[in-house]
Protein backbone atom coordinates (compact mmCIF):
# COMPACT_ATOMS: atom_id res chain seq x y z
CA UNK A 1 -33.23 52.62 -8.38
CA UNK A 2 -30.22 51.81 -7.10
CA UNK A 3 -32.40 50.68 -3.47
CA UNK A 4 -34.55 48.70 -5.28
CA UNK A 5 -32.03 46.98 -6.58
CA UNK A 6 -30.49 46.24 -3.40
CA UNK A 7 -33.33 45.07 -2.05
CA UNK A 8 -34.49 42.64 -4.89
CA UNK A 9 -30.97 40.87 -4.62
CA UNK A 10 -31.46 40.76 -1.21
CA UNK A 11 -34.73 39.21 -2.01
CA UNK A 12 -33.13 37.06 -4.30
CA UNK A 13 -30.42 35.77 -2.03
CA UNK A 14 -32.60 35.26 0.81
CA UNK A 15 -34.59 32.85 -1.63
CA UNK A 16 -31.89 31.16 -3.45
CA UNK A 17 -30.91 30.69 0.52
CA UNK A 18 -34.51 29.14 0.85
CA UNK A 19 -34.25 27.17 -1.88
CA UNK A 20 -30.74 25.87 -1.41
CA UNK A 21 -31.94 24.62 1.87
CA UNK A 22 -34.90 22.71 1.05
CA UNK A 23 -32.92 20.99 -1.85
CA UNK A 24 -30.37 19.87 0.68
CA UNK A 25 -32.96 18.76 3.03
CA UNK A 26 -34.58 16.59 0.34
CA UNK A 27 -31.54 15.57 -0.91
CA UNK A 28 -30.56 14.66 2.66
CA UNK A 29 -33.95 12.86 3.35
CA UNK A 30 -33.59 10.78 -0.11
CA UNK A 31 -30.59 9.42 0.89
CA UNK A 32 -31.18 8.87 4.42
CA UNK A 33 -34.36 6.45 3.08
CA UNK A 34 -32.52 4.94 0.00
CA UNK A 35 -30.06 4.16 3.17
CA UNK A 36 -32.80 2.68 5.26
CA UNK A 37 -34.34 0.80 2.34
CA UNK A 38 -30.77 -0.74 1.55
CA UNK A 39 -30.42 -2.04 4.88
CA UNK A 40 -33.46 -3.31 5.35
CA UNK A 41 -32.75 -5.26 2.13
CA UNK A 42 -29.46 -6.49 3.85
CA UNK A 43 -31.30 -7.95 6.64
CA UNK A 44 -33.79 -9.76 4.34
CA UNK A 45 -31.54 -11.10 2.27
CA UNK A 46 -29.29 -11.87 5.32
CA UNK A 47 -32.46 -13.78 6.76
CA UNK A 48 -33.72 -15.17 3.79
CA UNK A 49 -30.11 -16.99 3.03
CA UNK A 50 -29.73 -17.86 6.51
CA UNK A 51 -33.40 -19.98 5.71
CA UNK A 52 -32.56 -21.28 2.59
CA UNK A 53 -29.01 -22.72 4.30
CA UNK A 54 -31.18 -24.57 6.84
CA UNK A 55 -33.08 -26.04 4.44
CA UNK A 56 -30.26 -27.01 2.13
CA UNK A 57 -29.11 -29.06 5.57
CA UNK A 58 -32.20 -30.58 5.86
CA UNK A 59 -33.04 -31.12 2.23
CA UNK A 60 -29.57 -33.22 2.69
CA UNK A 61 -30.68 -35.00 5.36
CA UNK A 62 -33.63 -36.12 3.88
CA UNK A 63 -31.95 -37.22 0.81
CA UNK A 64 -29.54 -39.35 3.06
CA UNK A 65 -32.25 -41.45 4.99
CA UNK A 66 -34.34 -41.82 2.57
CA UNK A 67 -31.18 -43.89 0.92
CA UNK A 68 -31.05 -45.84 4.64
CA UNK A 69 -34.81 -46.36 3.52
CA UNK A 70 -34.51 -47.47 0.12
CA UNK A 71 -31.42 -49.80 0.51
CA UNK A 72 -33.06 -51.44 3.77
CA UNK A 73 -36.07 -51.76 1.49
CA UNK A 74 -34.04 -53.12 -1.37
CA UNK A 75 -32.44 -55.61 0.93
CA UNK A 76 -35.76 -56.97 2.70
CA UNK A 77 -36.94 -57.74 -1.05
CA UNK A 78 -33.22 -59.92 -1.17
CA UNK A 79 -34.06 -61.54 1.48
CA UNK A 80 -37.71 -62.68 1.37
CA UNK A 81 -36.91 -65.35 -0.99
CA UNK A 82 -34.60 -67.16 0.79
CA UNK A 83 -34.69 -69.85 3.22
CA UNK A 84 -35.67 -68.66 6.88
CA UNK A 85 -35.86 -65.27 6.18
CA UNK A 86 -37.79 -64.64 8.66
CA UNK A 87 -34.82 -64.46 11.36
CA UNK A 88 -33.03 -62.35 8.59
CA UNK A 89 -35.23 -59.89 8.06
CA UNK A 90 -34.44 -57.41 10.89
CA UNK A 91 -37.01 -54.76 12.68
CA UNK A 92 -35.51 -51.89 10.63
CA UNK A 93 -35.84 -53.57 7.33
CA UNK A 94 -39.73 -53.81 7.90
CA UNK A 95 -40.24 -50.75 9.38
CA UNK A 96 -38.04 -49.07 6.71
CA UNK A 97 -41.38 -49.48 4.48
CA UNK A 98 -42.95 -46.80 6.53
CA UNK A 99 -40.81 -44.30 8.20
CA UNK A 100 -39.64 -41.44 5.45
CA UNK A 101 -39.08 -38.34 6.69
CA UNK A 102 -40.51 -35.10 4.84
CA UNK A 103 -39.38 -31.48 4.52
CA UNK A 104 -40.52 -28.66 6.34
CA UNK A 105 -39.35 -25.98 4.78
CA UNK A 106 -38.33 -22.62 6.48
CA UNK A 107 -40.43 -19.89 4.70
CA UNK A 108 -40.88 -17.58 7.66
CA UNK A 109 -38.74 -14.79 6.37
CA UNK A 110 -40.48 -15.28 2.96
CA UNK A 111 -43.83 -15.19 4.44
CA UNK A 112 -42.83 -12.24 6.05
CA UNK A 113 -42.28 -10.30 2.76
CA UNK A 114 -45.45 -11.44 1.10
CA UNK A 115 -47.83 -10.53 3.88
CA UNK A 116 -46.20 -7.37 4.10
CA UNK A 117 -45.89 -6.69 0.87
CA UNK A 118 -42.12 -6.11 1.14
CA UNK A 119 -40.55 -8.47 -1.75
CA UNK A 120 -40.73 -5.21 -3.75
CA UNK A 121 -37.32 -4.57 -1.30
CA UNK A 122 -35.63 -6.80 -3.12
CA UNK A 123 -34.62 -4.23 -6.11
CA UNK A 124 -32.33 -7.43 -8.69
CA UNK A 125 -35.79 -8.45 -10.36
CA UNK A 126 -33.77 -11.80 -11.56
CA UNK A 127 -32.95 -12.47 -8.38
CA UNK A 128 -36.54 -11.57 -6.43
CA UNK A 129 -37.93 -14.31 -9.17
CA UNK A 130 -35.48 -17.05 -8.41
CA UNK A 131 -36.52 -16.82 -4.86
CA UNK A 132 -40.35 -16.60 -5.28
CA UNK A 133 -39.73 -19.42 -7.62
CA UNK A 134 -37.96 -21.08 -5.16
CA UNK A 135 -41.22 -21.11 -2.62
CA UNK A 136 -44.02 -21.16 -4.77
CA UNK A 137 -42.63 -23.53 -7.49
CA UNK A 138 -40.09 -25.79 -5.99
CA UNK A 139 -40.80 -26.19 -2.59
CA UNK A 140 -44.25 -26.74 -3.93
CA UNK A 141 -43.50 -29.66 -5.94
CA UNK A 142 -41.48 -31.44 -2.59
CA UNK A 143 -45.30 -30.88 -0.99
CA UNK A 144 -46.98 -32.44 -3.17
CA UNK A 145 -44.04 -35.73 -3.23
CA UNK A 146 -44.02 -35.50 0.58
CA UNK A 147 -47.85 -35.69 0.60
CA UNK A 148 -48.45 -38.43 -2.32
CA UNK A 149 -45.40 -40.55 -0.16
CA UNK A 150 -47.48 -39.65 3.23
CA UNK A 151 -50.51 -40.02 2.08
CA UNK A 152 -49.61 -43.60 0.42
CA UNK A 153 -47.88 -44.96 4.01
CA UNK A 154 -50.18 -43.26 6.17
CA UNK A 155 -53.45 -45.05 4.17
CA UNK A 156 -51.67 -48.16 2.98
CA UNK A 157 -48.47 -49.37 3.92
CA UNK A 158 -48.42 -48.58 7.64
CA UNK A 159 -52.14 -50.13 8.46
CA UNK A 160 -50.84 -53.33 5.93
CA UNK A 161 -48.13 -53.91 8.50
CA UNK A 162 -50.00 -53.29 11.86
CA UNK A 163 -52.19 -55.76 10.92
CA UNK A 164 -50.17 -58.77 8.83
CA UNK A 165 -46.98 -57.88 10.29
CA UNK A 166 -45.49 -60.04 14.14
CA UNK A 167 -42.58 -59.83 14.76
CA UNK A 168 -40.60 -62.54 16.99
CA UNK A 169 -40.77 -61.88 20.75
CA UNK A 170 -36.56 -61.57 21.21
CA UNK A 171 -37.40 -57.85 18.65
CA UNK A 172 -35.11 -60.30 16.15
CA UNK A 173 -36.48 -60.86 12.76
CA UNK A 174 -40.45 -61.83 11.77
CA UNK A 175 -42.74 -64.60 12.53
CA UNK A 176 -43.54 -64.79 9.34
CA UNK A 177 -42.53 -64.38 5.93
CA UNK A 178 -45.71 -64.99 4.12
CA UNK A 179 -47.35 -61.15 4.68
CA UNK A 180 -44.76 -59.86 2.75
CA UNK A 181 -45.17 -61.85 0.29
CA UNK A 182 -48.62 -61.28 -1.08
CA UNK A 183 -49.08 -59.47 -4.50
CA UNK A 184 -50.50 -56.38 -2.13
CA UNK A 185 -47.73 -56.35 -0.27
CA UNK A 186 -45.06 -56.38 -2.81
CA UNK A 187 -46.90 -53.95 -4.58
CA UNK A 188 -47.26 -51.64 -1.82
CA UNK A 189 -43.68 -51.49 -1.02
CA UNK A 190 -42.47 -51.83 -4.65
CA UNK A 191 -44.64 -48.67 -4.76
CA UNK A 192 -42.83 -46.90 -1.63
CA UNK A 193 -39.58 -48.03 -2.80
CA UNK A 194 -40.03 -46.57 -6.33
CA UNK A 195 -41.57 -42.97 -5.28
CA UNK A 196 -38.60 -42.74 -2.32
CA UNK A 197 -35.83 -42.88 -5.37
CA UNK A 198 -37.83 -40.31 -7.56
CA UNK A 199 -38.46 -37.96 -4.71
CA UNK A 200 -34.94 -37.96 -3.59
CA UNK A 201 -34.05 -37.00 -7.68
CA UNK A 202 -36.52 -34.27 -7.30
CA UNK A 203 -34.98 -33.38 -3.33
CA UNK A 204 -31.64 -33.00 -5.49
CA UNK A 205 -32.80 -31.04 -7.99
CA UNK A 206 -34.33 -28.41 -5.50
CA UNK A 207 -31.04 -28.18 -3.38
CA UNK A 208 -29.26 -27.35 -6.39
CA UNK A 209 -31.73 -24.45 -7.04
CA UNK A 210 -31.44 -23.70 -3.16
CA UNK A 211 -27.72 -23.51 -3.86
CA UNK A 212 -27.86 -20.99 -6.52
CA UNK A 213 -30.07 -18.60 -5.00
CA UNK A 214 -27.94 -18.67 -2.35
CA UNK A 215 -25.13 -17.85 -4.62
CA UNK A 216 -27.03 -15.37 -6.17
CA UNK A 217 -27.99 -13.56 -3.01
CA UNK A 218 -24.32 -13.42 -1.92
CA UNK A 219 -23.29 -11.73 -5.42
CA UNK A 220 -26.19 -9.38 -4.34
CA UNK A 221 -25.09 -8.66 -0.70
CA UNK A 222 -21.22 -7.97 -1.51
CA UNK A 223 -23.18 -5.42 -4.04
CA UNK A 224 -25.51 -3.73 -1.41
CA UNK A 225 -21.93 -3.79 1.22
């Protein structure tokens, strides 16, 4: 009896051993891939701020010439009702009516998540639906502005001037006046003039969502450190 015993602790030991083991392996192999997955949330994060920044720069940039655009704009209407304004009105003025720049945003590390099917990394639910909102909702909405604004110089305003528009041989103000002075015309760059100061409301109103994502994601990486 007293064998038997022996050997079932044995047994016993030898499994508890076993057992042991294989918990400390999967304990060991849990952490090592809630590790992994923690970094490679890092690095998106990292990579998705580092995006968002650049755009935030750019957004800004936007925002500031399109101001150039709209007071240039604002002063050519000044000045076509006074006497000689043709050799007032200066190249920039005119061509301010159909030069605004538009935003390209930088989605690659976004993109990157999607088509991977990744976003699920990012484990602060309020913060994964900032971001996608950020992409699919925001920088959506600057699209569609950029492409109504494009869409109105590249059909309308930039063809009106080709056409009506000479300017005097020295590159110093216009021939003539008259062009600009038609109902189309005004209309046209009344037009342009409006939709530049509500897209630049709009460009602010995204950077300050850019800007708290961003703050958002650094609460989250000082977390994840």
């Amino acid at each position: 009896m007293s064998e038997n015993r022996k050997k079932w602790t044995a047994y016993f030991l030898e499994l508890l051993v076993v057992i042991i083991g294989i918990s400390i392996a999967f304990a060991l192999e849990n952490w090592n891939e809630s590790k992994k997955r923690t970094e490679n949330e890092v690095n998106y994060l990292s990579s998705l701020k580092t995006d968002i920044e650049e755009d935030v720069t750019e957004i800004q940039t936007i925002m500031d010439s399109s101001e150039v655009l709209i007071e240039n704009i604002s002063t050519l209407f000044g000045l076509l009702y006074r006497p000689e304004a043709g050799e007032q009105i200066q190249i920039h003025h005119v061509t301010s009516t159909y030069t605004a720049p538009y935003f390209n945003a930088k989605d690659g590390t976004f993109t990157s998540l999607l088509n991977s099917g990744a976003l699920g990394i990012i484990e602060n639910y309020q913060l994964k639906s900032q971001i996608s909102n950020l992409y699919n909702v925001h920088y959506d909405e600057l699209e569609r502005l950029d492409e109504f604004v494009k869409n109105l110089v590249n059909t309308q305003i930039y063809p009106y001037m080709l056409a009506e528009i000479q300017f005097n041989p020295n590159g110093q103000g216009i021939m003539a006046t008259a062009p600009l002075m038609t109902v189309k015309s005004i209309n046209l760059i009344g037009s342009y003039w409006n939709f530049l100061r509500k897209r630049n409301d709009e460009y602010q109103r995204v950077k300050d969502q850019c800007e708290k994502v961003l703050q958002e994601i650094e609460l989250e990486l000082k977390r994840l450190d």
